[in-house]
C-alpha atoms as a PDB file:
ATOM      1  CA  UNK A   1     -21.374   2.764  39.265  1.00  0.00           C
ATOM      2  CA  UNK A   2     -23.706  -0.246  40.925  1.00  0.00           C
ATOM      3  CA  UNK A   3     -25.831   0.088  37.889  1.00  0.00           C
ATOM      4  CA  UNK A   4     -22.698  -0.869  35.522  1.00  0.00           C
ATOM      5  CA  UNK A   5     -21.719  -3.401  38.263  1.00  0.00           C
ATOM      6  CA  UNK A   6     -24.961  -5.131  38.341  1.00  0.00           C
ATOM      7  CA  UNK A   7     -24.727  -5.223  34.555  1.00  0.00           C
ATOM      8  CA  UNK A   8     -21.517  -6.565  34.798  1.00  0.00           C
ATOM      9  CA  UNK A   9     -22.738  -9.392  37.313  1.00  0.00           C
ATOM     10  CA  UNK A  10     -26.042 -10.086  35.137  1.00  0.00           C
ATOM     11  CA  UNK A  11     -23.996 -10.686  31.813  1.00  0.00           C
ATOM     12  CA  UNK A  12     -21.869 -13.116  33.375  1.00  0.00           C
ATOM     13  CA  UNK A  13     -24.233 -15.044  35.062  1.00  0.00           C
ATOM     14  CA  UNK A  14     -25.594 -15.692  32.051  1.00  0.00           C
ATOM     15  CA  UNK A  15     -22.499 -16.820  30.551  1.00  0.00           C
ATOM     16  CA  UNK A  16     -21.929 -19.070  33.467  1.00  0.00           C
ATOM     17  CA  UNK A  17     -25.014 -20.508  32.407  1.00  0.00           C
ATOM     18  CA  UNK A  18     -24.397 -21.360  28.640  1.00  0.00           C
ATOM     19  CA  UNK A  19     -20.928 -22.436  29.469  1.00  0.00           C
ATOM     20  CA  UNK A  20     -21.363 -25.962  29.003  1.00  0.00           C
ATOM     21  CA  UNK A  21     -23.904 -25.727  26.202  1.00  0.00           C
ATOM     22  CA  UNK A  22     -21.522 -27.009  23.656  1.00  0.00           C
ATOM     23  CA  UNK A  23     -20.508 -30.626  24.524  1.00  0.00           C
ATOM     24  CA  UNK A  24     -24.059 -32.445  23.323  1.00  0.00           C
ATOM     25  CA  UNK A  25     -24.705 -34.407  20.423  1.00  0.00           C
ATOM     26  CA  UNK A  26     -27.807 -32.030  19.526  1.00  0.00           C
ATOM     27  CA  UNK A  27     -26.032 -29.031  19.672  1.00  0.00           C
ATOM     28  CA  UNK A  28     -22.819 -30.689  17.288  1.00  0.00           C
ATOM     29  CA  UNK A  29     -25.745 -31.780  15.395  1.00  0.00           C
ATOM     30  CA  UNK A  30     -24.228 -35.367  15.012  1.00  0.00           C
ATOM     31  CA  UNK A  31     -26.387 -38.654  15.544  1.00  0.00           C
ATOM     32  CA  UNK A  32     -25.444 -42.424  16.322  1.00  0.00           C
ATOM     33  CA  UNK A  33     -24.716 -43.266  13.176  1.00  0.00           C
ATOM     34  CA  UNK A  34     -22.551 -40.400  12.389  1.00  0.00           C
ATOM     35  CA  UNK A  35     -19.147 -42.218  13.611  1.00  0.00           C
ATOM     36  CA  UNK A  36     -19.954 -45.327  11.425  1.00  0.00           C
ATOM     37  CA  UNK A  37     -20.631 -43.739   8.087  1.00  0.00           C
ATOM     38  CA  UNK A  38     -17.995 -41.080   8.805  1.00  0.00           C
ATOM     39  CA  UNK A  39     -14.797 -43.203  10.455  1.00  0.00           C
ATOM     40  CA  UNK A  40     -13.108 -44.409   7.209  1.00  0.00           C
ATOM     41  CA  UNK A  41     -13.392 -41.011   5.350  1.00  0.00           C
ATOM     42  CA  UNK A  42     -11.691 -39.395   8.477  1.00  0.00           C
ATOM     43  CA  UNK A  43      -8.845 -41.964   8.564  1.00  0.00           C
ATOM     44  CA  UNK A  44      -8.234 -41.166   5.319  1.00  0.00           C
ATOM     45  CA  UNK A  45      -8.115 -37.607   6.482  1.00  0.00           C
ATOM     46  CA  UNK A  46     -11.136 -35.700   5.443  1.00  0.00           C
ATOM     47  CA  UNK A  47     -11.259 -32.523   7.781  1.00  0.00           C
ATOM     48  CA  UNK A  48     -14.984 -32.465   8.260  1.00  0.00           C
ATOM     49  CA  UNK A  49     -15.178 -36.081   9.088  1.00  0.00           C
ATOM     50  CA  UNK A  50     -12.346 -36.026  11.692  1.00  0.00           C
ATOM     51  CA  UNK A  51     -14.222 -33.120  13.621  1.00  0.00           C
ATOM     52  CA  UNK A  52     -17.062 -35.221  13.240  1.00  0.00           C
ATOM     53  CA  UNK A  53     -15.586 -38.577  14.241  1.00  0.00           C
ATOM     54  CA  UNK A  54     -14.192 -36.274  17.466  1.00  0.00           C
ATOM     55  CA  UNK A  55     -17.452 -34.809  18.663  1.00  0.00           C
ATOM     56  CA  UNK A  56     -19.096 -38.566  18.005  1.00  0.00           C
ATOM     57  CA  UNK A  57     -15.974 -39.456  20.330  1.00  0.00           C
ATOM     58  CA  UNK A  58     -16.329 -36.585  22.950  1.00  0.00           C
ATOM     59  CA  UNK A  59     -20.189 -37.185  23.797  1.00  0.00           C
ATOM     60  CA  UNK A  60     -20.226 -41.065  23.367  1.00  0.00           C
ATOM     61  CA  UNK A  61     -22.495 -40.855  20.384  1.00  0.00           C
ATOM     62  CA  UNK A  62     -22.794 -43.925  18.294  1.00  0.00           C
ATOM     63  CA  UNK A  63     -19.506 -45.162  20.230  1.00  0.00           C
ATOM     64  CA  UNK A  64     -17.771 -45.402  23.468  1.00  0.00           C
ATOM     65  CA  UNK A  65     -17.258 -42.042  25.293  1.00  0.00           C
ATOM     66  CA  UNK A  66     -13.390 -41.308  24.660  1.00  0.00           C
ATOM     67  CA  UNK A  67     -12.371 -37.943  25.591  1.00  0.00           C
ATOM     68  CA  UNK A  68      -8.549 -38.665  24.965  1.00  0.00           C
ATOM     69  CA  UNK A  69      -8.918 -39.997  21.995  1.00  0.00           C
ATOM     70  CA  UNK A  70     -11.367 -36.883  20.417  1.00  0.00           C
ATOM     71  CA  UNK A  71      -8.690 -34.402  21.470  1.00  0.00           C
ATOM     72  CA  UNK A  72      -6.209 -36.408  19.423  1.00  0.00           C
ATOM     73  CA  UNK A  73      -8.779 -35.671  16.595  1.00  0.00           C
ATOM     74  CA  UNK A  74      -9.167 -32.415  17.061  1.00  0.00           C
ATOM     75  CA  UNK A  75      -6.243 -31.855  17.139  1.00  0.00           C
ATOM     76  CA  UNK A  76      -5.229 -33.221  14.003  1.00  0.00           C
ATOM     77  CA  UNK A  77      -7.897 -31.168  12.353  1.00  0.00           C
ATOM     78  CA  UNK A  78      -6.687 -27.865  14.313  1.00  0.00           C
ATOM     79  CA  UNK A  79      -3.191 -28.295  12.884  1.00  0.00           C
ATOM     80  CA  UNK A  80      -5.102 -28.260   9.126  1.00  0.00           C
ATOM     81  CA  UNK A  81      -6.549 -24.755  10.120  1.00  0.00           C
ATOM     82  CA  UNK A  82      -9.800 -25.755  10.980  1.00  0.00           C
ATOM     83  CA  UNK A  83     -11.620 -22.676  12.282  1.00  0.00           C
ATOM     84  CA  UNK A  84     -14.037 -25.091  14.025  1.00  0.00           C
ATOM     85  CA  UNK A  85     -11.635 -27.652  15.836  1.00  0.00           C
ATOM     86  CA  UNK A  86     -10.025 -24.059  17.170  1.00  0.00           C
ATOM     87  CA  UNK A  87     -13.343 -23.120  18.872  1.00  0.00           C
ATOM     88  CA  UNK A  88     -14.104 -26.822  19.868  1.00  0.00           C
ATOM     89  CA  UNK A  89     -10.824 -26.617  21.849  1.00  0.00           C
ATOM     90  CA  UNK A  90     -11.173 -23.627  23.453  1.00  0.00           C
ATOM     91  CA  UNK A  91     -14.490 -24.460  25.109  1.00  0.00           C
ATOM     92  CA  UNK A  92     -12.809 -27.607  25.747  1.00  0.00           C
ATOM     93  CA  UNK A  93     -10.086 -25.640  27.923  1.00  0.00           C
ATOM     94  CA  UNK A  94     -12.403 -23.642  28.895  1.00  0.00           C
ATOM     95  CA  UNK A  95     -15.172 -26.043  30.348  1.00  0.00           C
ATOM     96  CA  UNK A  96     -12.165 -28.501  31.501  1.00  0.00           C
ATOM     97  CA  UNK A  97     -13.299 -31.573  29.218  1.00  0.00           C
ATOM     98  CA  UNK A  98     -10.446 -33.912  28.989  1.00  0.00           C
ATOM     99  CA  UNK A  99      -8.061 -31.376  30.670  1.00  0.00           C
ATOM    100  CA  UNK A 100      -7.868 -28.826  33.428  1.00  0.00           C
ATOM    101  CA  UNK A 101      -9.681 -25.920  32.914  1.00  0.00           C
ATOM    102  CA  UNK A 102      -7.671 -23.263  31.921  1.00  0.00           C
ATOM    103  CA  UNK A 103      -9.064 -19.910  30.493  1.00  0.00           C
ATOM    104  CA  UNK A 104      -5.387 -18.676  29.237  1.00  0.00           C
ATOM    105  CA  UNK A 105      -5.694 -21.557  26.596  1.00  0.00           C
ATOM    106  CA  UNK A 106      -9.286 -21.026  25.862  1.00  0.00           C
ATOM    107  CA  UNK A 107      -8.662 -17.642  25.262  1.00  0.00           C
ATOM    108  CA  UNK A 108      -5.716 -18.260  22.637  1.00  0.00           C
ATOM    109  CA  UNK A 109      -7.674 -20.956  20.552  1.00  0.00           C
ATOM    110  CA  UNK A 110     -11.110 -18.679  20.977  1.00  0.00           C
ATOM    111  CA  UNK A 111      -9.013 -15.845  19.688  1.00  0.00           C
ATOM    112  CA  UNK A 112      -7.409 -17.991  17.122  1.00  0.00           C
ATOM    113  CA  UNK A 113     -11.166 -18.917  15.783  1.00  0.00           C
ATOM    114  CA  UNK A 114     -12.201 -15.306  16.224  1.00  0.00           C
ATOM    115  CA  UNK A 115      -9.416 -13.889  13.819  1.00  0.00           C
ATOM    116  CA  UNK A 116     -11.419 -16.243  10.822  1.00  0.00           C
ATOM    117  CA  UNK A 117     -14.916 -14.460  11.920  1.00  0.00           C
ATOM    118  CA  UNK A 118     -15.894 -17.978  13.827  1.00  0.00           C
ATOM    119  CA  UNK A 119     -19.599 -16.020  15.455  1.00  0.00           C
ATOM    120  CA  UNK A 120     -19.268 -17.807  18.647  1.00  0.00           C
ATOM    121  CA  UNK A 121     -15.379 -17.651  19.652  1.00  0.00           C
ATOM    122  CA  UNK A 122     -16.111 -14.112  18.906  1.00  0.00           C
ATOM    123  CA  UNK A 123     -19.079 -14.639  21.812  1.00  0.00           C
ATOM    124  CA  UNK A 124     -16.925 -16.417  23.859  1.00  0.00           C
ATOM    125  CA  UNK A 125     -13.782 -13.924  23.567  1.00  0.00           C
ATOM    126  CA  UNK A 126     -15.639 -11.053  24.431  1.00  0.00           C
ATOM    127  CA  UNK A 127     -17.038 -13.083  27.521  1.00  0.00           C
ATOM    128  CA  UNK A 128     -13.844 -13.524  28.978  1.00  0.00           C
ATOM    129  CA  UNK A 129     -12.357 -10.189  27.808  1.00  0.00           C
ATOM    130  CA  UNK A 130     -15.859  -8.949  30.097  1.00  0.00           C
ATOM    131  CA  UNK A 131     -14.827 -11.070  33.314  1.00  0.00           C
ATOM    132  CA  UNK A 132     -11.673 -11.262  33.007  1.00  0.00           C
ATOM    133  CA  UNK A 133     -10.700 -14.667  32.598  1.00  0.00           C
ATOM    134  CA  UNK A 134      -7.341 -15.484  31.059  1.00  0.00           C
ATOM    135  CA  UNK A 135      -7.072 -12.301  29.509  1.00  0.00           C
ATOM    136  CA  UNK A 136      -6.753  -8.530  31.352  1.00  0.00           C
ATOM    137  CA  UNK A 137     -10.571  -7.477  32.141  1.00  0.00           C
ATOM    138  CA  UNK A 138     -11.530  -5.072  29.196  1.00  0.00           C
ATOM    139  CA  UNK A 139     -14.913  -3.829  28.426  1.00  0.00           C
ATOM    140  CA  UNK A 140     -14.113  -2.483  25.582  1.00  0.00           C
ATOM    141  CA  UNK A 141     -12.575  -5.020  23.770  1.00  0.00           C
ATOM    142  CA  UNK A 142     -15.582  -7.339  24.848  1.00  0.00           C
ATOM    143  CA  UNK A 143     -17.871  -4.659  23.339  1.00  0.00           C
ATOM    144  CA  UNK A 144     -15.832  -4.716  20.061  1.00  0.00           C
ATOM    145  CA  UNK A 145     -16.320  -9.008  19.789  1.00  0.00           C
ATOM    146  CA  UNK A 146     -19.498  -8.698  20.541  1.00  0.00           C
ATOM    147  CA  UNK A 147     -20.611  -5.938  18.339  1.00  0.00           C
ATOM    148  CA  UNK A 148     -18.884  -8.211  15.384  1.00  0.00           C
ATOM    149  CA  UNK A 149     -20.735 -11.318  16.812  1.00  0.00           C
ATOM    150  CA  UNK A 150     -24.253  -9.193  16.295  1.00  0.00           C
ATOM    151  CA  UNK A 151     -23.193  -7.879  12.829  1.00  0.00           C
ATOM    152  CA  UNK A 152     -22.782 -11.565  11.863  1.00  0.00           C
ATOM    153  CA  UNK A 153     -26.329 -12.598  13.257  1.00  0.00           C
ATOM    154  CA  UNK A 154     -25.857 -13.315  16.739  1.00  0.00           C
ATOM    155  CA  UNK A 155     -28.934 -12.953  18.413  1.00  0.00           C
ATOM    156  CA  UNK A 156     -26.573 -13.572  21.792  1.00  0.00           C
ATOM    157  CA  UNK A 157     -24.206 -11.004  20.245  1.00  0.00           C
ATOM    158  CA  UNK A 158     -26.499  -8.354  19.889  1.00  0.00           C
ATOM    159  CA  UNK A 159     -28.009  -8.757  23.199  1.00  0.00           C
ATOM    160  CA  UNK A 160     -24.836  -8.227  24.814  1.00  0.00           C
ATOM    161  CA  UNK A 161     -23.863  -5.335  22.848  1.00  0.00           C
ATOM    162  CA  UNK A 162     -27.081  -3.522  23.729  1.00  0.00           C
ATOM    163  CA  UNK A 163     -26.646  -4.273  26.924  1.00  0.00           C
ATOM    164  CA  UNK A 164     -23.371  -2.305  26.909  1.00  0.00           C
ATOM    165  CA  UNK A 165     -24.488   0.503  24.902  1.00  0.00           C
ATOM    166  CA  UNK A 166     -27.711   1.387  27.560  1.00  0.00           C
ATOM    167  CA  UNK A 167     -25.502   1.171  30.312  1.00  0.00           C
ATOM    168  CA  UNK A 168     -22.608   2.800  28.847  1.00  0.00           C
ATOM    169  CA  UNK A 169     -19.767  -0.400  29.649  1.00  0.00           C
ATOM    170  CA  UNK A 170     -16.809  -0.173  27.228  1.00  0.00           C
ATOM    171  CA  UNK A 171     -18.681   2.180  24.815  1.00  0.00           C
ATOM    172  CA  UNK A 172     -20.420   5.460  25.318  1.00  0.00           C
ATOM    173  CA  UNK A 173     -24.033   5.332  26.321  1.00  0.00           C
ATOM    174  CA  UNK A 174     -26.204   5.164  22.820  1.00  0.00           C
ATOM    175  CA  UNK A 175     -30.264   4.371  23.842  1.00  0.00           C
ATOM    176  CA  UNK A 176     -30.789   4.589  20.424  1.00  0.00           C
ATOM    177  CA  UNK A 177     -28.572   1.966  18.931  1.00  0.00           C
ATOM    178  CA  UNK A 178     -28.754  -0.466  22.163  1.00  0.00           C
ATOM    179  CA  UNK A 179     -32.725   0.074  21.216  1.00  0.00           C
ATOM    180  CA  UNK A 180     -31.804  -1.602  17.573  1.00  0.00           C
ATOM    181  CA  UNK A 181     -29.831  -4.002  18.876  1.00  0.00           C
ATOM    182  CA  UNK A 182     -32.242  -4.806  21.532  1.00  0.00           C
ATOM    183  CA  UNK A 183     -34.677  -5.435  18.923  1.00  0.00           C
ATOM    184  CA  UNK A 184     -32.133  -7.265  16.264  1.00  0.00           C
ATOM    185  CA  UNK A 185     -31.969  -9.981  19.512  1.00  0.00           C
ATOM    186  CA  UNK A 186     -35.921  -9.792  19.847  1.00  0.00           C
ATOM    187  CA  UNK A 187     -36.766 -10.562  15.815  1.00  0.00           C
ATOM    188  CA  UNK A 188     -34.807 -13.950  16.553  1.00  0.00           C
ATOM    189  CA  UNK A 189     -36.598 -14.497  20.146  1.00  0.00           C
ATOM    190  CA  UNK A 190     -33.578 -13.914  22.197  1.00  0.00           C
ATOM    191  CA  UNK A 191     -34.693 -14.014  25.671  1.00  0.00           C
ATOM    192  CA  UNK A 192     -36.020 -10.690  27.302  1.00  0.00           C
ATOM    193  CA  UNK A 193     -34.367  -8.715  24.241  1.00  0.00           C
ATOM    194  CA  UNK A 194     -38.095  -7.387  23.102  1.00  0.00           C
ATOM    195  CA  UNK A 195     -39.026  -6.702  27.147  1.00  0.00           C
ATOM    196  CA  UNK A 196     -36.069  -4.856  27.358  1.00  0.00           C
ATOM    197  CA  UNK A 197     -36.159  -2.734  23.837  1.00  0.00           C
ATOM    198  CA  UNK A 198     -39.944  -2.367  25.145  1.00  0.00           C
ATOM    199  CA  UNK A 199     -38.788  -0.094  28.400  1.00  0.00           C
ATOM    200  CA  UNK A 200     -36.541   1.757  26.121  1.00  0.00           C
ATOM    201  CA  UNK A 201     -39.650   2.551  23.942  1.00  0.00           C
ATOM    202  CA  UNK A 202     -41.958   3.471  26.711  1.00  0.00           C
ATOM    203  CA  UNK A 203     -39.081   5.672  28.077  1.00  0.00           C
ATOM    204  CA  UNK A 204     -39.218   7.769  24.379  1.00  0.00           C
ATOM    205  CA  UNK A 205     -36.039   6.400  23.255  1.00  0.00           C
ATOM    206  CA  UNK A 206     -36.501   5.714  19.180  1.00  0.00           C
ATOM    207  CA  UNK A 207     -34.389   3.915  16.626  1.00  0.00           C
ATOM    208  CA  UNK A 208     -31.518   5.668  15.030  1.00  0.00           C
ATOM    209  CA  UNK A 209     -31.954   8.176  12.208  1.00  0.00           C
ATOM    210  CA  UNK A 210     -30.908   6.511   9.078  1.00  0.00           C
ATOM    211  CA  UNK A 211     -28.537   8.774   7.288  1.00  0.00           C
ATOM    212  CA  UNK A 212     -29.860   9.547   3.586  1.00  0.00           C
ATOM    213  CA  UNK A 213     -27.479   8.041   0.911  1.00  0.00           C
ATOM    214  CA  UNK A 214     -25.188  10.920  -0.827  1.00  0.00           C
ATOM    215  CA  UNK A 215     -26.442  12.047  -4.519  1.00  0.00           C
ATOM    216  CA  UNK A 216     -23.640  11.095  -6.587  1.00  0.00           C
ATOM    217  CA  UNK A 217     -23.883  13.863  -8.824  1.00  0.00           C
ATOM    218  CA  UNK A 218     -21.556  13.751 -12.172  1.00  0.00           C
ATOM    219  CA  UNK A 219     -19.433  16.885 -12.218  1.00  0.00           C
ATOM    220  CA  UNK A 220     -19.592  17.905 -16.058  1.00  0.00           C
ATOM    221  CA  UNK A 221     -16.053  17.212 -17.470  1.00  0.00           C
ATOM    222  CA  UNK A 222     -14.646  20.070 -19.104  1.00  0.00           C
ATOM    223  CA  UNK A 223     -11.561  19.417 -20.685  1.00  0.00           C
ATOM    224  CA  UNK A 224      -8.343  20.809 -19.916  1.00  0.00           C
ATOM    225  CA  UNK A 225      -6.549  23.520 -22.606  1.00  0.00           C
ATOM    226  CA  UNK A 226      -3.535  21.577 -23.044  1.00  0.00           C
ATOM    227  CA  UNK A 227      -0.738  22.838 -25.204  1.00  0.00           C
ATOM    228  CA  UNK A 228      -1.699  20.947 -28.216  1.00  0.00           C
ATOM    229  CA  UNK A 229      -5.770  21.891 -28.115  1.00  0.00           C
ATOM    230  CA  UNK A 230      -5.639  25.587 -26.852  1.00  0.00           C
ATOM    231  CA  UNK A 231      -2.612  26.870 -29.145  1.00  0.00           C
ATOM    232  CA  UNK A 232      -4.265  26.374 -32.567  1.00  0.00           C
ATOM    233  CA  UNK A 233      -1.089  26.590 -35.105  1.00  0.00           C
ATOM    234  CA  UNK A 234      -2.356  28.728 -37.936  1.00  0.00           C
ATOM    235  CA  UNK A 235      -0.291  27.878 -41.114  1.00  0.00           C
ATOM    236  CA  UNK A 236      -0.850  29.426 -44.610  1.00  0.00           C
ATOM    237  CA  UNK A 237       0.132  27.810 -47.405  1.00  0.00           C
ATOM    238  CA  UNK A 238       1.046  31.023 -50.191  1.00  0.00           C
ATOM    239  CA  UNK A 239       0.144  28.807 -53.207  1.00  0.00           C
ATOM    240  CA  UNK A 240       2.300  30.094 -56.376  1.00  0.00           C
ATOM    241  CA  UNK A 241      -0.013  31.072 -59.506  1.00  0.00           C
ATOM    242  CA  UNK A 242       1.996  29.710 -62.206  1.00  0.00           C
ATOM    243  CA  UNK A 243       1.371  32.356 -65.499  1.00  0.00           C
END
């Protein structure tokens, strides 16, 4: 039971840690010219250059810092069905940028993002599921989104999903497959992934067995006696001999 706790405590430390990770102009990827050569494409309502024109807004990049006025943005481009603007907002709510933090609303708009296979609301969802914030505590359902997040090419998803599966947290315990994962999170330099697959290793645990692939083998068709090819009609035709 302390093991699982200390699991528990180590995972979301860690998301404590990357919780404001999101609100730079590095990690939008924008630059200060990015508001300029974007602005008049987003007025005329271009989706992509709104959510740009809102991050440029958000971090002050290329123009004055206006956190009311980026939210107005986003929004605009959540009400589209931007997958994106849903998972700005939530760590928005989340992080409490431009309005009090509240982890009931991140959790809706994370979810929202989720549902359209967004890899990092999935992250993000199963964090909170995993704590406990703005949602009912549920291991399991944090296993699920982050099990997705890995199967997408989260490096961060996998990690936490192996995590779960060596120490048995919402899923039952699987060395084997936390062992892949561990490593899926190492070949992309996630940190202490490899250590961690490493102790599994020395401890004997291997990789799971791949299952061979069925042989499709062709049953030979024989074909049915029907009425019309079993029941062979035989007619004779008495032909008259004309004398």
């Amino acid at each position: 039971m302390k093991k699982k706790t200390l699991s528990v405590i180590l995972l979301c430390l860690s998301c404590s840690v990357s919780a404001f990770a999101d609100h730079t102009a590095s990690t939008y990827g924008i630059n200060e010219f990015d508001y300029e050569i974007h602005i008049k494409q987003a007025e005329a309502g271009d989706p992509e250059a709104m959510l740009i024109v809102g991050q440029c807004l958000e971090t002050g990049t290329g123009i004055k810092k206006d956190v009311k006025e980026a939210w107005q943005w986003y929004g605009k481009v959540a009400a589209e069905g931007n997958t994106e603007a849903d998972y700005i907002i939530g760590t928005l709510y989340r992080d409490g940028i431009g309005t009090k933090k509240d982890y009931g609303e991140s959790a809706y708009w994370f979810r929202k993002a989720a549902r359209n296979g967004h890899t990092e609301a999935l992250i993000n969802i199963g964090k909170q599921f995993e704590a406990g914030q703005g949602v009912l505590q549920d291991y399991r359902v944090a296993a699920e989104n982050y099990w997705r997040a890995a199967e997408r090419g989260s490096a961060e998803g996998a990690f936490r999903y192996a995590v779960m599966l060596r120490d048995g947290i919402g899923v039952e315990q699987d060395l084997p497959r936390a062992l892949k994962y561990f490593k899926m999170a190492g070949e992309q330099n996630y940190p202490d992934a490899a250590y961690l697959a490493g102790l599994l290793e020395n401890k004997g645990v291997k990789l799971p067995e791949k299952k061979a692939p069925r042989s499709k083998t062709l049953a030979k068709s024989t074909p049915k006696k029907t009425a019309a090819t079993s029941t062979k009609k035989k007619t004779t035709t008495k032909k008259k001999k004309k004398r």
